[in-house]
C-alpha atoms as a PDB file:
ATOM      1  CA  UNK A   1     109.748  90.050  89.811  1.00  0.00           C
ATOM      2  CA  UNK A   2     110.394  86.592  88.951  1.00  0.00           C
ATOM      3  CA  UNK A   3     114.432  86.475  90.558  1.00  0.00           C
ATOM      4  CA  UNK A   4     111.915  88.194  93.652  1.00  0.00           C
ATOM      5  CA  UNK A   5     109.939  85.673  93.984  1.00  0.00           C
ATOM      6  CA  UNK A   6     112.661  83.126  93.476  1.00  0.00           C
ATOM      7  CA  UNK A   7     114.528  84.722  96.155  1.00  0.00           C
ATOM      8  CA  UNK A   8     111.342  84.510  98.395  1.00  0.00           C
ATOM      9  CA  UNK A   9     110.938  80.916  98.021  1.00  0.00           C
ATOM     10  CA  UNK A  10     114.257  79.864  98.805  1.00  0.00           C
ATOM     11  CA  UNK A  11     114.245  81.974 101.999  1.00  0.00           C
ATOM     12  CA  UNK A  12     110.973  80.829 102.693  1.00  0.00           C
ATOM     13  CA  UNK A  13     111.778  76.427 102.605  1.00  0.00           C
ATOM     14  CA  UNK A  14     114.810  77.426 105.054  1.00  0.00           C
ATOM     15  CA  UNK A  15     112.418  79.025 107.450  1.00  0.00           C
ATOM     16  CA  UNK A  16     109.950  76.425 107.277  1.00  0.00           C
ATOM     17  CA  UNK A  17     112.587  73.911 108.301  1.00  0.00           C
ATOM     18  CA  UNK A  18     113.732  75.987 111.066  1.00  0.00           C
ATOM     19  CA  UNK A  19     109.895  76.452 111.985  1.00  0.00           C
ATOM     20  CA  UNK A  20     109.566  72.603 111.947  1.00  0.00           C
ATOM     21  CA  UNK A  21     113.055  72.145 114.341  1.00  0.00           C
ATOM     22  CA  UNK A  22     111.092  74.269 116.822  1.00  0.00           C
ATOM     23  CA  UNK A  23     107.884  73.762 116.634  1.00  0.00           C
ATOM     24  CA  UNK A  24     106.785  70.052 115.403  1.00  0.00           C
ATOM     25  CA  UNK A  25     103.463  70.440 113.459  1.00  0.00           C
ATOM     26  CA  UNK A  26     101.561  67.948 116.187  1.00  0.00           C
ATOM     27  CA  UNK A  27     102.238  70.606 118.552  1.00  0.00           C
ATOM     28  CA  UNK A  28      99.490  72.734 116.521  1.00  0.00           C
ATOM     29  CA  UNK A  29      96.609  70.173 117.669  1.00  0.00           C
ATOM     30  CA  UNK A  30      96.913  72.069 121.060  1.00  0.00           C
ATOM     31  CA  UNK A  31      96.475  75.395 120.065  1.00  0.00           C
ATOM     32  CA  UNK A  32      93.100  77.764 121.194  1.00  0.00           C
ATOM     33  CA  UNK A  33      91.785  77.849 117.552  1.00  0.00           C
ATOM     34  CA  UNK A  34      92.750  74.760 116.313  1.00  0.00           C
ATOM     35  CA  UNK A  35      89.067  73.491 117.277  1.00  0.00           C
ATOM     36  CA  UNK A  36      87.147  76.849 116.260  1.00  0.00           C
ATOM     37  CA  UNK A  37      85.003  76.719 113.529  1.00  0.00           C
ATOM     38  CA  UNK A  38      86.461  79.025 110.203  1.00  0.00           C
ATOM     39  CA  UNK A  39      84.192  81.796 109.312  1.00  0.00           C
ATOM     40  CA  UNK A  40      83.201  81.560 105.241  1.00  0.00           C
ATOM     41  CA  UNK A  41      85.657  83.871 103.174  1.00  0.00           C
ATOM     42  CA  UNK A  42      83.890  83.915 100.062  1.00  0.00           C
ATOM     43  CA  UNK A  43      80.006  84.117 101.875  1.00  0.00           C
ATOM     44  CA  UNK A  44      81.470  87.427 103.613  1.00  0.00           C
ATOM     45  CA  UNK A  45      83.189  88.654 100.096  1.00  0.00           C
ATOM     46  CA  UNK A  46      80.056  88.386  98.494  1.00  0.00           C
ATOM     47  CA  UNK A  47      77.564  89.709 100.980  1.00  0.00           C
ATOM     48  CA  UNK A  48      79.481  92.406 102.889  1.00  0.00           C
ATOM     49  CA  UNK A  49      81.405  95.678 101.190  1.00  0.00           C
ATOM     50  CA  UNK A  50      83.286  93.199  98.944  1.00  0.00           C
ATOM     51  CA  UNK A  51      86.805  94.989 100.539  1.00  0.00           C
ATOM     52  CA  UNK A  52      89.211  92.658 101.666  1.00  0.00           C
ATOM     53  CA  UNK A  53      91.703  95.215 103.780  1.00  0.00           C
ATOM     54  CA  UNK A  54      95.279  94.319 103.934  1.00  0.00           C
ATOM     55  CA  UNK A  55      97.519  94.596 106.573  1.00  0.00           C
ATOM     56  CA  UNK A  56     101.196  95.136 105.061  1.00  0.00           C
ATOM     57  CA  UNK A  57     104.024  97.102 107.063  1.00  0.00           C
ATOM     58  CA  UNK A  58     106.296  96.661 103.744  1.00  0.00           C
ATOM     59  CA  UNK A  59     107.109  94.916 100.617  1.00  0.00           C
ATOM     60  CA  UNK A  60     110.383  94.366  98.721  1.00  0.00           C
ATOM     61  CA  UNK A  61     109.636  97.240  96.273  1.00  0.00           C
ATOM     62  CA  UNK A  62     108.446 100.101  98.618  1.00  0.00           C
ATOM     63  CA  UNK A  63     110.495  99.342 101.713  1.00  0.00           C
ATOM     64  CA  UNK A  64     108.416 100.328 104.554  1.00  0.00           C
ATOM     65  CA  UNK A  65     104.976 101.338 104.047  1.00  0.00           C
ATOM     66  CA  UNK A  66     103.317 101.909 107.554  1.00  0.00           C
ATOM     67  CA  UNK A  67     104.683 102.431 111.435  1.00  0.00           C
ATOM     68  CA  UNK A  68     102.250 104.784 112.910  1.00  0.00           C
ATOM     69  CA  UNK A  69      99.314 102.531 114.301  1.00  0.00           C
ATOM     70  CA  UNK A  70      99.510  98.798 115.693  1.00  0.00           C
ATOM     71  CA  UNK A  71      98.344  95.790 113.943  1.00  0.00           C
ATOM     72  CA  UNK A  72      95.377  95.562 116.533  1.00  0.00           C
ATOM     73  CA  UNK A  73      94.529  99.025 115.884  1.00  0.00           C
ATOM     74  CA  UNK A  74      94.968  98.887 111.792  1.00  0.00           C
ATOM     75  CA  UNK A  75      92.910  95.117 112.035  1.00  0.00           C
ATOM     76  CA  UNK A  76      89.994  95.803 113.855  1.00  0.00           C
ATOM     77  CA  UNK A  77      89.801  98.905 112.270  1.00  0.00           C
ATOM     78  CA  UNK A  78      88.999  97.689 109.267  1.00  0.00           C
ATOM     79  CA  UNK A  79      86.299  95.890 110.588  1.00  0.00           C
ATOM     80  CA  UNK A  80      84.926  98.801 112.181  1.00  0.00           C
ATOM     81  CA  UNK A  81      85.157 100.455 108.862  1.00  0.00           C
ATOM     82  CA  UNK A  82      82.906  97.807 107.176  1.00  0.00           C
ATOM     83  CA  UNK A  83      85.676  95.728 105.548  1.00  0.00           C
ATOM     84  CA  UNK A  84      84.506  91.702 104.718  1.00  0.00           C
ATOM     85  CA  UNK A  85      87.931  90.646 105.494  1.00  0.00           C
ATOM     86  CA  UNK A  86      91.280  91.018 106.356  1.00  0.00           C
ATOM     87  CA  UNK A  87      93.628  90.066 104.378  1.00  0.00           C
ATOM     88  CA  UNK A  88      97.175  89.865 107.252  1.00  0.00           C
ATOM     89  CA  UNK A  89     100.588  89.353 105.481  1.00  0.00           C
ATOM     90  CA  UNK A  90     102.796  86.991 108.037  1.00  0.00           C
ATOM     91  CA  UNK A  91     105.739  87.072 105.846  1.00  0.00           C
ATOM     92  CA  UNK A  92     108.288  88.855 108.532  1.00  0.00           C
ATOM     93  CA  UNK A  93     111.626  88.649 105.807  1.00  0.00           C
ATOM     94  CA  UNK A  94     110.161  90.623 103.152  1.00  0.00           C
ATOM     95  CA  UNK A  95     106.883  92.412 104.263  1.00  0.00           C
ATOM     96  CA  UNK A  96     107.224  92.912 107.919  1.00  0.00           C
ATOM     97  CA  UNK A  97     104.544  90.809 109.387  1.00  0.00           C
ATOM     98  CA  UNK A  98     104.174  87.613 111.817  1.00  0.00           C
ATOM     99  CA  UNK A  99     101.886  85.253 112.685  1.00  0.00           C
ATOM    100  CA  UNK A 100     101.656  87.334 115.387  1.00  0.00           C
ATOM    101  CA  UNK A 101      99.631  89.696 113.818  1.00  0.00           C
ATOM    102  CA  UNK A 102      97.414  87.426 112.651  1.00  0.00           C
ATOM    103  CA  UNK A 103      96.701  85.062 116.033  1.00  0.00           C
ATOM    104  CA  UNK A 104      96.723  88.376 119.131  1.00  0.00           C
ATOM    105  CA  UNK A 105      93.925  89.848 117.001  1.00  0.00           C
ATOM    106  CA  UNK A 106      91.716  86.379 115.842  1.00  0.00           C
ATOM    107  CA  UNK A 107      89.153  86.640 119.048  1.00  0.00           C
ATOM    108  CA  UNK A 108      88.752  90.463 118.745  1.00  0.00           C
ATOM    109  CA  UNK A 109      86.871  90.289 115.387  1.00  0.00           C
ATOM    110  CA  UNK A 110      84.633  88.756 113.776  1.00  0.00           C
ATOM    111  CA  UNK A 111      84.955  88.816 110.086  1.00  0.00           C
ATOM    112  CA  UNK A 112      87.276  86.602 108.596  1.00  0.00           C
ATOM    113  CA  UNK A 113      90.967  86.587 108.284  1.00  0.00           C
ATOM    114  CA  UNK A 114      93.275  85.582 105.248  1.00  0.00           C
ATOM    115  CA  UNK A 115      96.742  84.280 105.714  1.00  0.00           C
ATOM    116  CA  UNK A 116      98.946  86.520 102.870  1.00  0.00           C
ATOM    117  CA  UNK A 117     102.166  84.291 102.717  1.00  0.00           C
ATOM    118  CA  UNK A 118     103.838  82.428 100.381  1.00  0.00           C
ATOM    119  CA  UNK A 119     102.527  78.937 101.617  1.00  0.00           C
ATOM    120  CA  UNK A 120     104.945  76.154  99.525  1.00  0.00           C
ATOM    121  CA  UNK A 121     104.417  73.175 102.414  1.00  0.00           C
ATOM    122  CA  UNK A 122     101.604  71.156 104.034  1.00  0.00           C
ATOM    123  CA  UNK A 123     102.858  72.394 107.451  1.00  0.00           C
ATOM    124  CA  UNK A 124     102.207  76.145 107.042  1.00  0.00           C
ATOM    125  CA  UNK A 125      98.426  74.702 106.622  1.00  0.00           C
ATOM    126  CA  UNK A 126      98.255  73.304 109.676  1.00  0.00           C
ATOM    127  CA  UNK A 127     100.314  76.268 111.207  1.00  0.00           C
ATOM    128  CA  UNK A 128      97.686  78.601 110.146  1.00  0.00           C
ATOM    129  CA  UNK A 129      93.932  76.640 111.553  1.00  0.00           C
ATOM    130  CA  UNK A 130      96.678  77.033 114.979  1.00  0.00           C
ATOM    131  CA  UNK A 131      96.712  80.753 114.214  1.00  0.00           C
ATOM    132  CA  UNK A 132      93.229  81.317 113.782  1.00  0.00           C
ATOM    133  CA  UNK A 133      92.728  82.155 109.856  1.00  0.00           C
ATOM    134  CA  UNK A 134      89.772  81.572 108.285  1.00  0.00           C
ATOM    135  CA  UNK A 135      91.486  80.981 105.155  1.00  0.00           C
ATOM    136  CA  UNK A 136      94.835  80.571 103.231  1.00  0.00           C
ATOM    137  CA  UNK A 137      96.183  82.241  99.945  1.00  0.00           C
ATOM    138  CA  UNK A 138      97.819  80.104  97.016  1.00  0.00           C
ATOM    139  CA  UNK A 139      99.819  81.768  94.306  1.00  0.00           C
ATOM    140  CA  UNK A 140      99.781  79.693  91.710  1.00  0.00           C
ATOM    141  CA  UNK A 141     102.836  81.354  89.812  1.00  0.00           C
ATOM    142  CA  UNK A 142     104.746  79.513  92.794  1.00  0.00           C
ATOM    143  CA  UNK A 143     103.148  76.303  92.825  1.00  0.00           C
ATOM    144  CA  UNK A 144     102.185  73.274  90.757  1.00  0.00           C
ATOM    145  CA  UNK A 145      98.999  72.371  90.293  1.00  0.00           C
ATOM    146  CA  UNK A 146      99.261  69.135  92.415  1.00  0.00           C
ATOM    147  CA  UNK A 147     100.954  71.350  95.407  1.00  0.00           C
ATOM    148  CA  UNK A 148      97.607  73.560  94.851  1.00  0.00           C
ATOM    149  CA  UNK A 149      95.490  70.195  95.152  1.00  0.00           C
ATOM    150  CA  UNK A 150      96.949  68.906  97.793  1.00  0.00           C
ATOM    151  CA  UNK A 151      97.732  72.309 100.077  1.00  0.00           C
ATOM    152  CA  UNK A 152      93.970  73.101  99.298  1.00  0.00           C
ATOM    153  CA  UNK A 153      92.900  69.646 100.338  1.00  0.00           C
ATOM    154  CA  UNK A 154      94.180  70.488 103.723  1.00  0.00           C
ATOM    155  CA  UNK A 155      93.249  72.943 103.996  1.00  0.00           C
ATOM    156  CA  UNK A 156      89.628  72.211 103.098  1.00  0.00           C
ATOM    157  CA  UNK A 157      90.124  69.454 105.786  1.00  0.00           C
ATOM    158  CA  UNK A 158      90.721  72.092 108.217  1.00  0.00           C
ATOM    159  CA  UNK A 159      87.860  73.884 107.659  1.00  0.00           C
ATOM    160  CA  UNK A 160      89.580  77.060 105.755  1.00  0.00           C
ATOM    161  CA  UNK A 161      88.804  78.377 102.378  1.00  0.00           C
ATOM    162  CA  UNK A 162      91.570  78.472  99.579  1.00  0.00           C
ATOM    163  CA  UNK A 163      92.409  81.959  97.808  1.00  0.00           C
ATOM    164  CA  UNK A 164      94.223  80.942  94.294  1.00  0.00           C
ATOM    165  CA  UNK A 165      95.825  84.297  92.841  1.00  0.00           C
ATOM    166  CA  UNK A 166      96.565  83.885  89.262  1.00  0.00           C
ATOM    167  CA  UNK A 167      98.331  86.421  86.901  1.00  0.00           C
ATOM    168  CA  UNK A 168      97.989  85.124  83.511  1.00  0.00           C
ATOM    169  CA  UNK A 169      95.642  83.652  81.596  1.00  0.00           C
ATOM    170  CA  UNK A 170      98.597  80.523  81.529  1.00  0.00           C
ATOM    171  CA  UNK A 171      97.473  79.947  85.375  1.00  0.00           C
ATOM    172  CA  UNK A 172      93.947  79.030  84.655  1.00  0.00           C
ATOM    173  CA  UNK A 173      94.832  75.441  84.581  1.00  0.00           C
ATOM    174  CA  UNK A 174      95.734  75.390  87.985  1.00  0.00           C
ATOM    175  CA  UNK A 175      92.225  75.980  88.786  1.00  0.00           C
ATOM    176  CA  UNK A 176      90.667  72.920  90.717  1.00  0.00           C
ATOM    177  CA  UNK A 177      87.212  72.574  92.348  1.00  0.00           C
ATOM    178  CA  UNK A 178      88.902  72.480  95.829  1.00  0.00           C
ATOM    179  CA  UNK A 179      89.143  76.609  95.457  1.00  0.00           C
ATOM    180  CA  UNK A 180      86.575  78.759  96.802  1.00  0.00           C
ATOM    181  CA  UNK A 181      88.215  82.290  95.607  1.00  0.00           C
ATOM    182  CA  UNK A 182      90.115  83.362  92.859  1.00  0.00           C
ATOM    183  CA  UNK A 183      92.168  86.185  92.825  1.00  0.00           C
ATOM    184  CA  UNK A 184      93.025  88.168  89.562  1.00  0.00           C
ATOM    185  CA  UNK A 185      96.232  90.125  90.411  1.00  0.00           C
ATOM    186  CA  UNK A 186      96.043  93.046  87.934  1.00  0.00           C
ATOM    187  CA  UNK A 187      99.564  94.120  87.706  1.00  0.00           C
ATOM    188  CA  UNK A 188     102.024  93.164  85.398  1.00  0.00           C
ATOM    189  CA  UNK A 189     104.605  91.392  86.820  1.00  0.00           C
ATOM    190  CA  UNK A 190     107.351  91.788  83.818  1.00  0.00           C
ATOM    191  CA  UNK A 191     106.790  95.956  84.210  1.00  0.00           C
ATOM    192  CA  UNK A 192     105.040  96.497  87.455  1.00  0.00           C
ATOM    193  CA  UNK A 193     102.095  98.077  85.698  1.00  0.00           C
ATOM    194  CA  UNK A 194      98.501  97.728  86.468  1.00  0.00           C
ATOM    195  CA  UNK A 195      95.910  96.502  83.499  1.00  0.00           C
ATOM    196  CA  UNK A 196      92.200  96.657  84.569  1.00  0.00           C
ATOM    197  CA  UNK A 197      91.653  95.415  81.114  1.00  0.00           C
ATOM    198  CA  UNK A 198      93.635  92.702  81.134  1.00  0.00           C
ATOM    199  CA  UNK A 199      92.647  91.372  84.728  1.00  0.00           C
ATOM    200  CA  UNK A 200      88.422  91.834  83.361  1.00  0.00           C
ATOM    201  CA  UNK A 201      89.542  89.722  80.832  1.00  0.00           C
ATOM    202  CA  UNK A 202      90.763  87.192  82.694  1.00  0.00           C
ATOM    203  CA  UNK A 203      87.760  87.659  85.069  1.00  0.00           C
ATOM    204  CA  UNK A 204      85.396  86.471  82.533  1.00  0.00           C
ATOM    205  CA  UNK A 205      87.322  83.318  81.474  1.00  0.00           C
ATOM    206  CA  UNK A 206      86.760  81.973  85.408  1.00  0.00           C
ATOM    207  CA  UNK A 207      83.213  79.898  85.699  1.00  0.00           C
ATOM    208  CA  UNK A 208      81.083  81.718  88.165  1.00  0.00           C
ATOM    209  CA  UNK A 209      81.004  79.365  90.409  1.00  0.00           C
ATOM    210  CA  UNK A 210      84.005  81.059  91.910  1.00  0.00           C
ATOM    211  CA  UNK A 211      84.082  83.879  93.802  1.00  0.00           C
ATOM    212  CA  UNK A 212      86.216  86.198  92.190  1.00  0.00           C
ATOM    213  CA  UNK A 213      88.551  89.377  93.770  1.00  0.00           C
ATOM    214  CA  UNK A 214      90.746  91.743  91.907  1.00  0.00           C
ATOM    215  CA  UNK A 215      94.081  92.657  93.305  1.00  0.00           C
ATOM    216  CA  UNK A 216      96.472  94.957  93.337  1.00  0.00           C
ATOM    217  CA  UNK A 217      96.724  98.499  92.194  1.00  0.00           C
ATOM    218  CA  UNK A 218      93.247  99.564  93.298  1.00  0.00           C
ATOM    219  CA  UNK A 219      93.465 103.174  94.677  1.00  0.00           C
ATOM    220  CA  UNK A 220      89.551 104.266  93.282  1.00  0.00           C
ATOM    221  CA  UNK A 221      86.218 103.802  94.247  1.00  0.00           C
ATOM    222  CA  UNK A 222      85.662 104.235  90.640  1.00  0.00           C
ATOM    223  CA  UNK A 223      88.076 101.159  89.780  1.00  0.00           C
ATOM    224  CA  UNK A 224      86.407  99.352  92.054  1.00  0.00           C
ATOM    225  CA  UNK A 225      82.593 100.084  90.448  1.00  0.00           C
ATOM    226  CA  UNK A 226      84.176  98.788  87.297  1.00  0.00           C
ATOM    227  CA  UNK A 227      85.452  95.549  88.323  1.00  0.00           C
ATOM    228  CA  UNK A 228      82.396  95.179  90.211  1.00  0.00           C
ATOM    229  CA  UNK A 229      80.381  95.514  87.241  1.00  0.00           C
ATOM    230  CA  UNK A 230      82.807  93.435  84.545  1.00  0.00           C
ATOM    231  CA  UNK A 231      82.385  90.368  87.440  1.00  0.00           C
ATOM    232  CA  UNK A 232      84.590  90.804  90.364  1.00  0.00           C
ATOM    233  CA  UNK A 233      83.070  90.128  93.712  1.00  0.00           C
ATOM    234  CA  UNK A 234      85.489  91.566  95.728  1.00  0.00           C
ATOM    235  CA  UNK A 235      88.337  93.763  95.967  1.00  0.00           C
ATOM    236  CA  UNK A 236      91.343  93.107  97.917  1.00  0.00           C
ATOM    237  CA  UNK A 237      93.162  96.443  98.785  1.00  0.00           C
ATOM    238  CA  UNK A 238      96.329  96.854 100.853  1.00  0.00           C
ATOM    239  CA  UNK A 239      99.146  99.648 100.137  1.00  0.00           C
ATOM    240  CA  UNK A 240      96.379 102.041  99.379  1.00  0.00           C
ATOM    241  CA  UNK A 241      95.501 102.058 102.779  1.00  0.00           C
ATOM    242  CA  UNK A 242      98.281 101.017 104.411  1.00  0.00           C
ATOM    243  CA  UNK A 243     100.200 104.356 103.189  1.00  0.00           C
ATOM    244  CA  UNK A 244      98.484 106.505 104.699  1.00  0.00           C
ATOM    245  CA  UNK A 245      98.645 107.606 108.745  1.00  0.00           C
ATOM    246  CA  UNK A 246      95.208 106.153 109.426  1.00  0.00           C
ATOM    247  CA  UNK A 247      94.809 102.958 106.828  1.00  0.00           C
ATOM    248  CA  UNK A 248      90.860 102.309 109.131  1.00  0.00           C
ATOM    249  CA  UNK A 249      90.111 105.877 108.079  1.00  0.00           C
ATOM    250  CA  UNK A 250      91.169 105.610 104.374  1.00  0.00           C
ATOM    251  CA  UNK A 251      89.370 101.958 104.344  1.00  0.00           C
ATOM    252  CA  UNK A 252      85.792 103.763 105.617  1.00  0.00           C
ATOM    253  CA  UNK A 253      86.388 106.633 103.676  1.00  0.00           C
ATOM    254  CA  UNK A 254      86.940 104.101 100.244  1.00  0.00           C
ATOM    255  CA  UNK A 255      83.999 101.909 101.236  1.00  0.00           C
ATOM    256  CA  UNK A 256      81.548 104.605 101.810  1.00  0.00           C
ATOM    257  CA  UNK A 257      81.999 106.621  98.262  1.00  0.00           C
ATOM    258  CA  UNK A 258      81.878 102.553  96.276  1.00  0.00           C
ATOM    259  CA  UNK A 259      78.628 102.472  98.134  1.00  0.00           C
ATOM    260  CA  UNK A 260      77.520 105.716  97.131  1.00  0.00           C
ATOM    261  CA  UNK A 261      78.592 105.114  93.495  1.00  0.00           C
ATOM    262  CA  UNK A 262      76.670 101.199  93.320  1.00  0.00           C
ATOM    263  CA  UNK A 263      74.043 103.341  94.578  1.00  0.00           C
ATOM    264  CA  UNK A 264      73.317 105.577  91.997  1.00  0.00           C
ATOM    265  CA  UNK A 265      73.799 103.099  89.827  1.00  0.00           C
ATOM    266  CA  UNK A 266      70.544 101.664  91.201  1.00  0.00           C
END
């Protein structure tokens, strides 16, 4: 995983310079959402569903995952399903998605949106208030933890809310008071393999003044009820859905049996 993600931020500084040749980061300023107003990623984590929904048409260990419905139709799905977010990967190299996606479906919802890339430079900050994202992931495996100060700074300055996904317990010190979520990816990234136990662990080492999500691997209702009750706020769940024909449909179908289950817990 490591040589992956190696490979991914390589590719990734030569498209940024490209991006920057074409497009010179003042240009932004003029965009239609540059001036909106970000909706709050954590508020709508914590008092909605809790299901961030992912939209991913592949990934560098499954090849493609989804081709049968558009990005509008998969997005605004999800919202019609009762999703808090969207979670939209713009990484076109390795996963198959765009900006694109992300921007052509901003006005036609109205729950917030989370830029999924691998964001190593000030300018894909700015690139992504022009896009319309509410707010931005960090992965802190790829970053220092003055790149996470300063790209959550500006992003912070922007109006956007920072997502910090950590792995290990080793990540924690990248942790800074500029984050407003922290994502707990629970699968190994040495064997692929997914530790609940592991990632509630981790969970309770983060102060609760974070919002917290679990990631990765989530394919239960069931899983879900237990992270929710060892801490987790949230849940954010992509190639579950995205694998089947009708990712909306598995989304509502997910969200209404949680329910049912924090129900009866009641």
């Amino acid at each position: 995983m490591k040589q992956i993600l190696d490979e991914i931020v390589e590719k990734k500084k030569l498209e940024i310079a490209q991006q920057k040749r074409v497009i010179p980061e003042r240009y932004f300023e003029q965009s239609r959402f540059f001036q909106r107003f970000p909706l709050s990623f954590a508020d709508h984590i914590k008092h909605g569903s809790g299901v961030v929904a992912e939209h991913k048409r592949k990934s560098p260990s499954k090849g493609t995952i989804h081709t049968v419905m558009s990005h509008q139709e998969v997005i605004s799905g999800y919202q019609h399903a009762g999703a808090s977010a969207v979670s939209v990967l713009t990484d076109e190299l390795f996963f198959g998605g765009s900006l694109f996606h992300l921007e052509s479906v901003r006005a036609q919802i109205n729950i917030p949106i989370l830029r999924k890339d691998f964001i190593i430079d000030p300018y894909q900050i700015a690139q992504s208030k022009a896009a319309g994202a509410d707010a931005v992931l960090l992965i802190a495996r790829i970053l220092s933890p003055q790149q996470i100060q300063e790209l959550a700074a500006l992003a912070q300055g922007h109006g956007m809310e920072v997502l910090l996904e950590l792995h290990d317990e080793s990540e924690l010190e990248k942790v800074n008071g500029l984050i407003d979520v922290i994502g707990v990816n629970n699968r190994n990234l040495q064997n692929f393999s997914v530790d609940l136990d592991q990632s509630i662990a981790l969970c309770k080492q983060i102060p609760d003044s974070y919002t917290k999500i679990a990631e990765s691997g989530i394919s239960a209702p069931e899983t879900a009820a237990k992270l929710k009750t060892a801490g987790f706020h949230g849940f954010l769940i992509g190639e579950f859905f995205m694998s089947e024909k009708n990712p909306p449909g598995k989304c509502l179908s997910f969200i209404n049996k949680y329910n049912h289950l924090k129900n009866s817990e009641t």
